[in-house]
PDB file of N, CA and C in Angstrom:
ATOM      1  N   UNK A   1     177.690 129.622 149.019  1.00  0.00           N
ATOM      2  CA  UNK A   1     178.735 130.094 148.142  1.00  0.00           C
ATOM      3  C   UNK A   1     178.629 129.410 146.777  1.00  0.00           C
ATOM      4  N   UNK A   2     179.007 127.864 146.928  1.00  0.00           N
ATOM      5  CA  UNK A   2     178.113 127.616 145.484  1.00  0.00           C
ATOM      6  C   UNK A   2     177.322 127.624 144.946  1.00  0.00           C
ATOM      7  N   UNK A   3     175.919 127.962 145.296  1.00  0.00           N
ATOM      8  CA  UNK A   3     174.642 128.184 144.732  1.00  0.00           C
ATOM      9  C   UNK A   3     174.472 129.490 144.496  1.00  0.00           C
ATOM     10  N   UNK A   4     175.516 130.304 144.916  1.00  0.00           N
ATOM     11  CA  UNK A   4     175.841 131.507 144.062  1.00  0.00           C
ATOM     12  C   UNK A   4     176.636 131.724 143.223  1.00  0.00           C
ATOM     13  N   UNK A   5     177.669 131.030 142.605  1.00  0.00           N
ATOM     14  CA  UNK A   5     178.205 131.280 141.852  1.00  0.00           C
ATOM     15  C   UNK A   5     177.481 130.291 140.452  1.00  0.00           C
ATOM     16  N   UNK A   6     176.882 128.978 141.072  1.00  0.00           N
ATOM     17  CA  UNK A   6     176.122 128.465 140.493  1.00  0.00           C
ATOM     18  C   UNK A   6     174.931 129.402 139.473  1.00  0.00           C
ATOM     19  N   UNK A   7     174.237 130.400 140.219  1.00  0.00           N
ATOM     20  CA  UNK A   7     173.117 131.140 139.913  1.00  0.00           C
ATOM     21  C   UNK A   7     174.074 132.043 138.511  1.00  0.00           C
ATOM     22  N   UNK A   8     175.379 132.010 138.741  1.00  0.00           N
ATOM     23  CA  UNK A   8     175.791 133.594 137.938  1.00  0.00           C
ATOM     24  C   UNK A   8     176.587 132.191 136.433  1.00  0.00           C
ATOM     25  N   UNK A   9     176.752 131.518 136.816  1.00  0.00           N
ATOM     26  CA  UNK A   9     177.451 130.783 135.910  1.00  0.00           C
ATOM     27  C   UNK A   9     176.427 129.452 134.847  1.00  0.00           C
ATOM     28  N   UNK A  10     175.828 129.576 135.778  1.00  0.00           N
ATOM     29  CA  UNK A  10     174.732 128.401 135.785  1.00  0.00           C
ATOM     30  C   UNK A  10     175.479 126.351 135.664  1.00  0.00           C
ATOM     31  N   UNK A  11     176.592 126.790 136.405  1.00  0.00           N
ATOM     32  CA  UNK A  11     177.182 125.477 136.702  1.00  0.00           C
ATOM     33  C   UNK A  11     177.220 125.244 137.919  1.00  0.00           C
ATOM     34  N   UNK A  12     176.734 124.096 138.274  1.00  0.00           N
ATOM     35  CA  UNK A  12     176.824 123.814 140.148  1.00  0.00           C
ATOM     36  C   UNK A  12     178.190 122.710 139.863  1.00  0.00           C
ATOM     37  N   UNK A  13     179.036 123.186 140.662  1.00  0.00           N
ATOM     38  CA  UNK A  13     180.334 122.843 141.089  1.00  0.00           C
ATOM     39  C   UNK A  13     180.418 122.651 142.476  1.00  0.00           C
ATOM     40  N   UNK A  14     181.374 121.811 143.295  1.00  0.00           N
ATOM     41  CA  UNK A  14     181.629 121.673 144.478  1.00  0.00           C
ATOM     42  C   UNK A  14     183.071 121.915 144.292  1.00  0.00           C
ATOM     43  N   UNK A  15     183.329 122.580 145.614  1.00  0.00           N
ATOM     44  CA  UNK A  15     184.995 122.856 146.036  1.00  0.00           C
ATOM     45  C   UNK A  15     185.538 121.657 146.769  1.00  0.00           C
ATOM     46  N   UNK A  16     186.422 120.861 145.695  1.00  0.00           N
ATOM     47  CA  UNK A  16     187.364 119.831 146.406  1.00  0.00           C
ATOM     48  C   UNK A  16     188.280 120.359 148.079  1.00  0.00           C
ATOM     49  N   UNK A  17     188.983 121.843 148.093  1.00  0.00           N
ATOM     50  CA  UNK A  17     189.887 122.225 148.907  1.00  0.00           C
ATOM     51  C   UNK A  17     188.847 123.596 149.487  1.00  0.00           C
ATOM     52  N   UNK A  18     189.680 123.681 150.769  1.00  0.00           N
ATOM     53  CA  UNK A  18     189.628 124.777 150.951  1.00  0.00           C
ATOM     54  C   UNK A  18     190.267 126.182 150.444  1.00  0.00           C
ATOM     55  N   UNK A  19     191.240 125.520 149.515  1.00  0.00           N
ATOM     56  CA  UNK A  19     191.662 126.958 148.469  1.00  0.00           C
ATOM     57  C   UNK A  19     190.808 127.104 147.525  1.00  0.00           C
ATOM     58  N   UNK A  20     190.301 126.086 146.992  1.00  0.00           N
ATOM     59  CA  UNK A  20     188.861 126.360 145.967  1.00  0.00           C
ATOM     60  C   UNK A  20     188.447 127.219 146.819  1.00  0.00           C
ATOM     61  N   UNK A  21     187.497 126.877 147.473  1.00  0.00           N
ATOM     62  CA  UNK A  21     186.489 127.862 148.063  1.00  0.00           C
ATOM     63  C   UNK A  21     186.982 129.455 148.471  1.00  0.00           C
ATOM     64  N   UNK A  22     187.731 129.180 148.754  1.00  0.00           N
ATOM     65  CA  UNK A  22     188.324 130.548 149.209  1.00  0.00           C
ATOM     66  C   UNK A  22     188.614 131.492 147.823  1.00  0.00           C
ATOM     67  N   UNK A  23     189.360 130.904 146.645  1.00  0.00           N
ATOM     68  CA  UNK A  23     188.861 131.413 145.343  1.00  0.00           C
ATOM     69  C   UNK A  23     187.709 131.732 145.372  1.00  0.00           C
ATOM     70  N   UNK A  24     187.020 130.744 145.065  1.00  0.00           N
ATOM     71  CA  UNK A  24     185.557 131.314 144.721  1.00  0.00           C
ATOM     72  C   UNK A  24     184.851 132.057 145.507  1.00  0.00           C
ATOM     73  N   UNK A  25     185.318 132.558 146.867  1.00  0.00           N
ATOM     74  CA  UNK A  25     184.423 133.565 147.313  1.00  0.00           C
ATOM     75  C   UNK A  25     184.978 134.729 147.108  1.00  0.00           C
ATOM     76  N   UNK A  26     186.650 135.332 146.920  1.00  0.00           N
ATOM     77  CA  UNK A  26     187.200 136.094 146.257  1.00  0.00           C
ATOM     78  C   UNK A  26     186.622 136.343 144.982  1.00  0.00           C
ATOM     79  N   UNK A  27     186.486 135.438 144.214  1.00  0.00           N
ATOM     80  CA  UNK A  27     185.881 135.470 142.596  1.00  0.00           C
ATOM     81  C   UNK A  27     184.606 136.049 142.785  1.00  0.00           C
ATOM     82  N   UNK A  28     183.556 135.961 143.937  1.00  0.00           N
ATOM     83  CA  UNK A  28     182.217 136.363 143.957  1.00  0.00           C
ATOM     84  C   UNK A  28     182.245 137.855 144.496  1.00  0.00           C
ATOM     85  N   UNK A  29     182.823 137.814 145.185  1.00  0.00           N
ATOM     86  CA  UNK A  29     183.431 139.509 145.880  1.00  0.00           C
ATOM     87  C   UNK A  29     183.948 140.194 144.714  1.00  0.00           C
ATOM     88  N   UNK A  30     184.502 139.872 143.806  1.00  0.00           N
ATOM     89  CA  UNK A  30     185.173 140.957 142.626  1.00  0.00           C
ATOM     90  C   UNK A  30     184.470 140.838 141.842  1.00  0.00           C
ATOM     91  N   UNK A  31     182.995 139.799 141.336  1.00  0.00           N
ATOM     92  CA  UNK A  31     181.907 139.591 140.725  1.00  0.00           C
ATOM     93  C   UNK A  31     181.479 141.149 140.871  1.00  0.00           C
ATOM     94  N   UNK A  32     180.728 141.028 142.392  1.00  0.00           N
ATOM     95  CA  UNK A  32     179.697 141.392 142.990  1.00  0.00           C
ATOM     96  C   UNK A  32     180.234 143.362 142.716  1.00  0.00           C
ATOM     97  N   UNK A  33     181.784 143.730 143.279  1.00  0.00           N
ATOM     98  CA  UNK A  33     182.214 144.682 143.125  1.00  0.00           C
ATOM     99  C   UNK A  33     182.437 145.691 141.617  1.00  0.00           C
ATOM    100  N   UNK A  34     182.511 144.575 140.162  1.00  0.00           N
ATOM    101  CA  UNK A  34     182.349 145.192 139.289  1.00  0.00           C
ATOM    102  C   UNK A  34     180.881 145.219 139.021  1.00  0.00           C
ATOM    103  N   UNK A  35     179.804 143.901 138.927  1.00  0.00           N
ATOM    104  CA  UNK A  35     178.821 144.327 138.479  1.00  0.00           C
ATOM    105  C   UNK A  35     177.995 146.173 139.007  1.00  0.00           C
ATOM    106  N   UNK A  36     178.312 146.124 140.824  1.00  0.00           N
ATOM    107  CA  UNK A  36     178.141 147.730 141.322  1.00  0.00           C
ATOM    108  C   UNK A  36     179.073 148.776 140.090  1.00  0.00           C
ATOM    109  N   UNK A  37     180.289 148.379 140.142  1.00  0.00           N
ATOM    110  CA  UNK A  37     181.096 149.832 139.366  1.00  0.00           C
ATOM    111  C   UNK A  37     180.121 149.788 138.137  1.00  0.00           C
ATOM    112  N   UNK A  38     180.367 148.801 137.069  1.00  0.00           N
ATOM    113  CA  UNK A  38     179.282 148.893 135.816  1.00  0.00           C
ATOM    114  C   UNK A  38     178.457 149.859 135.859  1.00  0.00           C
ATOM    115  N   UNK A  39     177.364 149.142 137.158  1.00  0.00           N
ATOM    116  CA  UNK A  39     175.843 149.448 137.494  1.00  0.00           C
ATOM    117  C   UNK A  39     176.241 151.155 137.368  1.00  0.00           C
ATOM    118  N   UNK A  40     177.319 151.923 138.474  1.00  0.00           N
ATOM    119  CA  UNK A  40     177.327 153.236 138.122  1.00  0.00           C
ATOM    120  C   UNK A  40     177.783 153.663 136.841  1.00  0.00           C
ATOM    121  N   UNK A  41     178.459 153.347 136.199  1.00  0.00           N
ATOM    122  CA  UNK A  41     178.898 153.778 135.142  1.00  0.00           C
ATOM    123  C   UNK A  41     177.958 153.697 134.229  1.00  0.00           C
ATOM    124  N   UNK A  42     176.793 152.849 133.988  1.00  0.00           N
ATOM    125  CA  UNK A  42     175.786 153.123 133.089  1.00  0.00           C
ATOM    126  C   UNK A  42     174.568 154.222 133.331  1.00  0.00           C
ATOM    127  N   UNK A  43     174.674 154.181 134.867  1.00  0.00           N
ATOM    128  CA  UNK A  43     173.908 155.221 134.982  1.00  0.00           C
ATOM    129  C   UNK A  43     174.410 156.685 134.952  1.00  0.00           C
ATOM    130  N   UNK A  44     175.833 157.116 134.744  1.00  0.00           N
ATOM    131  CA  UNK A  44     176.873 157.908 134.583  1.00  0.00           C
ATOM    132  C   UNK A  44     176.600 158.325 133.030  1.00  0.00           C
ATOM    133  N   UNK A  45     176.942 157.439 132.333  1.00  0.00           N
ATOM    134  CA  UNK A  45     177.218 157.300 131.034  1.00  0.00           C
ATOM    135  C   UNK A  45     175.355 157.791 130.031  1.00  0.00           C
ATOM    136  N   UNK A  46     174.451 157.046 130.776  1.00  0.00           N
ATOM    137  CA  UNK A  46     173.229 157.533 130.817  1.00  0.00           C
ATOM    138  C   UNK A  46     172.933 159.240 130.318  1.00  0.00           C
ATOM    139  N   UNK A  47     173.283 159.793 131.948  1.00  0.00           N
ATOM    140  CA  UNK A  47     172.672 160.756 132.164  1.00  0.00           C
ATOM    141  C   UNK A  47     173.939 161.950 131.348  1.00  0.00           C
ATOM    142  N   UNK A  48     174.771 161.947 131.254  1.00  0.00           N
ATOM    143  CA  UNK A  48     175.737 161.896 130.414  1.00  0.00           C
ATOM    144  C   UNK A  48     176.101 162.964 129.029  1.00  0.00           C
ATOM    145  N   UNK A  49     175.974 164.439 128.927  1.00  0.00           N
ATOM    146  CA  UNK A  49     175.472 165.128 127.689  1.00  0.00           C
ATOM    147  C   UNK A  49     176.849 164.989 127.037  1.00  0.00           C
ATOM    148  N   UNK A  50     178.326 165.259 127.070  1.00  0.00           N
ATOM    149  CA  UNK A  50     178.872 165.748 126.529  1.00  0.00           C
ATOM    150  C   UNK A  50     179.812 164.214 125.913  1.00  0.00           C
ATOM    151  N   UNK A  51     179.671 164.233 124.497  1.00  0.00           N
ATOM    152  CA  UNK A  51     179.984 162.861 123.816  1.00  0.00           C
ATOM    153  C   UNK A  51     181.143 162.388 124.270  1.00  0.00           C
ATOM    154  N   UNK A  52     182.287 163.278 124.668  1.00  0.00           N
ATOM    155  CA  UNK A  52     184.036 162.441 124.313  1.00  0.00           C
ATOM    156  C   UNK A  52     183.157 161.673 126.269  1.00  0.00           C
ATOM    157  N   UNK A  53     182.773 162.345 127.058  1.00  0.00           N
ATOM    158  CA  UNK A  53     182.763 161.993 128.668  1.00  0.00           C
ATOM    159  C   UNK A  53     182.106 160.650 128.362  1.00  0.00           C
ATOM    160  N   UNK A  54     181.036 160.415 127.622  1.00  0.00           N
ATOM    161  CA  UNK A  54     179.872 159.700 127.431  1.00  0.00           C
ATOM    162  C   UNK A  54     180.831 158.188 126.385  1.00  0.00           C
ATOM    163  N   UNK A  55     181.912 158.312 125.776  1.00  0.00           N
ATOM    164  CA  UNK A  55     182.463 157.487 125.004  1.00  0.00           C
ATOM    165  C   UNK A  55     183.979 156.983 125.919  1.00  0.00           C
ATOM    166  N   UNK A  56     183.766 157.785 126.874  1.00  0.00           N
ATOM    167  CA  UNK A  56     184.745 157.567 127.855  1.00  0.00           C
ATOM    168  C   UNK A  56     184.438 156.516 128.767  1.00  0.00           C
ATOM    169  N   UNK A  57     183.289 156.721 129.086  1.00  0.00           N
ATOM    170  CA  UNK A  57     182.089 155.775 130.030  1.00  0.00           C
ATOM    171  C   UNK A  57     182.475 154.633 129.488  1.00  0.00           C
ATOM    172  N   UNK A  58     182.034 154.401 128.258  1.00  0.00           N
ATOM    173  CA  UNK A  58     181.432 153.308 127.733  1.00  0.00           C
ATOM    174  C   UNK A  58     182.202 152.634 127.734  1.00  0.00           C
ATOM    175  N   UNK A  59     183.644 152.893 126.894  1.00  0.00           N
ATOM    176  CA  UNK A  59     184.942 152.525 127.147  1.00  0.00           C
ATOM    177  C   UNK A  59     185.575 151.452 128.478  1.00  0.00           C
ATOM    178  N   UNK A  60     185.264 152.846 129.367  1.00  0.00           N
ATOM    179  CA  UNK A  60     185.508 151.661 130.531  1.00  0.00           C
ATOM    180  C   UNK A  60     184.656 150.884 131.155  1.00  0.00           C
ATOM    181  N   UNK A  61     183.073 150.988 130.606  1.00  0.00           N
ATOM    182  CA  UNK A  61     182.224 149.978 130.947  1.00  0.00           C
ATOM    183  C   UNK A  61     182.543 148.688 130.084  1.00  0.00           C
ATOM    184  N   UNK A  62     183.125 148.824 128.619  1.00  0.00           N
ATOM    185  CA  UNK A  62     183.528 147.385 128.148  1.00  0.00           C
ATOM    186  C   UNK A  62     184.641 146.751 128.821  1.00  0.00           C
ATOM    187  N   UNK A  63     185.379 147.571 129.627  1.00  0.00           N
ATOM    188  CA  UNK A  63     186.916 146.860 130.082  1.00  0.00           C
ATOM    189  C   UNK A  63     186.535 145.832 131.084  1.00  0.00           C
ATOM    190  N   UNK A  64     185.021 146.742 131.844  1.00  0.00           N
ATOM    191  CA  UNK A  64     184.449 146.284 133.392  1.00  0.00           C
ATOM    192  C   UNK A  64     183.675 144.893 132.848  1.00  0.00           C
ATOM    193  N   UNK A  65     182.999 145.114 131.660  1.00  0.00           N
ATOM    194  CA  UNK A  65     182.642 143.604 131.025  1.00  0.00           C
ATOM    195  C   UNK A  65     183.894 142.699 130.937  1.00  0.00           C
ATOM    196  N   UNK A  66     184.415 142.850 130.507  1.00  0.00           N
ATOM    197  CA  UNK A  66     185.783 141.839 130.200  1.00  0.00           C
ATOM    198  C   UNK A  66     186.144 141.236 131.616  1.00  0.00           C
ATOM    199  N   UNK A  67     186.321 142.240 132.709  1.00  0.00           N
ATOM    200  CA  UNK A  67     186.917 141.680 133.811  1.00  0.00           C
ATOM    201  C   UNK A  67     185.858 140.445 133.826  1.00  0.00           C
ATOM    202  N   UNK A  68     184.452 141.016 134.131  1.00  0.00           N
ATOM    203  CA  UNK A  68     183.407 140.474 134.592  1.00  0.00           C
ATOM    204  C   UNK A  68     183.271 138.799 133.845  1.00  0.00           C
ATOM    205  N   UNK A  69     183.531 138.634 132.666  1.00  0.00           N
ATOM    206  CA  UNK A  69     183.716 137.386 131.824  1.00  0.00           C
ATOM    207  C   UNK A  69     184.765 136.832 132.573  1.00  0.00           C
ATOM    208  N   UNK A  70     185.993 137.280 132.719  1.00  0.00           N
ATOM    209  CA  UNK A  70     187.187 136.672 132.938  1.00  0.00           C
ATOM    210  C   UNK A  70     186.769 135.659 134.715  1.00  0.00           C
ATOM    211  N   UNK A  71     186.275 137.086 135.643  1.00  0.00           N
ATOM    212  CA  UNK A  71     185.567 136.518 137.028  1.00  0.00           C
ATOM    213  C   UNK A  71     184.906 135.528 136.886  1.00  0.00           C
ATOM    214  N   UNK A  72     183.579 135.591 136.094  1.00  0.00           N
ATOM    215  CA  UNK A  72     182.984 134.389 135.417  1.00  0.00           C
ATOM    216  C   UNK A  72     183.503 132.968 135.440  1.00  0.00           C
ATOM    217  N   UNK A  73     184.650 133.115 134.547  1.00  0.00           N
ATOM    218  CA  UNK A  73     185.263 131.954 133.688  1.00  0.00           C
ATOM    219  C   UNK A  73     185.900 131.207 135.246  1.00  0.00           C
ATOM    220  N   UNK A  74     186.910 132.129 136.287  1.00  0.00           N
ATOM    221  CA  UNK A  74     186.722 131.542 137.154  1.00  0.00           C
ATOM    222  C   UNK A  74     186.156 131.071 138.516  1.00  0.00           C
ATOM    223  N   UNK A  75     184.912 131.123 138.159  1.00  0.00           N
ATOM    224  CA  UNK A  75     184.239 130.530 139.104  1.00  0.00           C
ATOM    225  C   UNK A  75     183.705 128.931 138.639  1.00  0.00           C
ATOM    226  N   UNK A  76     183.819 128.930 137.541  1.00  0.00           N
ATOM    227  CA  UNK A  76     183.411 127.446 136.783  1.00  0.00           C
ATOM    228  C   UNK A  76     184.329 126.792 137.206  1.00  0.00           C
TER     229      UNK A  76
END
């Protein structure tokens, strides 16, 4: 668990509690669940002809970044 969140953060941390940890594997599960949504949405947004659908994508692919920073921030 930490040498994965380690790999995405590039900080190796140890969990004092067992509520740490239990965060941080929640935090890696909602990691793991937006980087997939993203992953479709770029390939959505990709293949994609009609502009407002295609600016719609993108849209909510920046929101899915934001989460993804915020997940980030707590796993450090």
């Amino acid at each position: 668990m930490r040498f994965a969140s380690a790999r995405l953060t590039g900080h190796f941390s140890t969990d004092s509690t067992p509520d740490q940890a239990a965060m941080r594997r929640v935090a890696l599960l909602e990691h793991e669940r937006l980087e997939g949504e993203a992953a479709r949405l770029r390939a959505l947004a990709g293949k994609e002809t009609q502009i407002a659908r295609r600016v719609e994508q993108n849209l909510a692919l920046q929101r899915l970044q934001a989460e993804l920073t915020a997940v980030r921030a707590r796993l450090q």
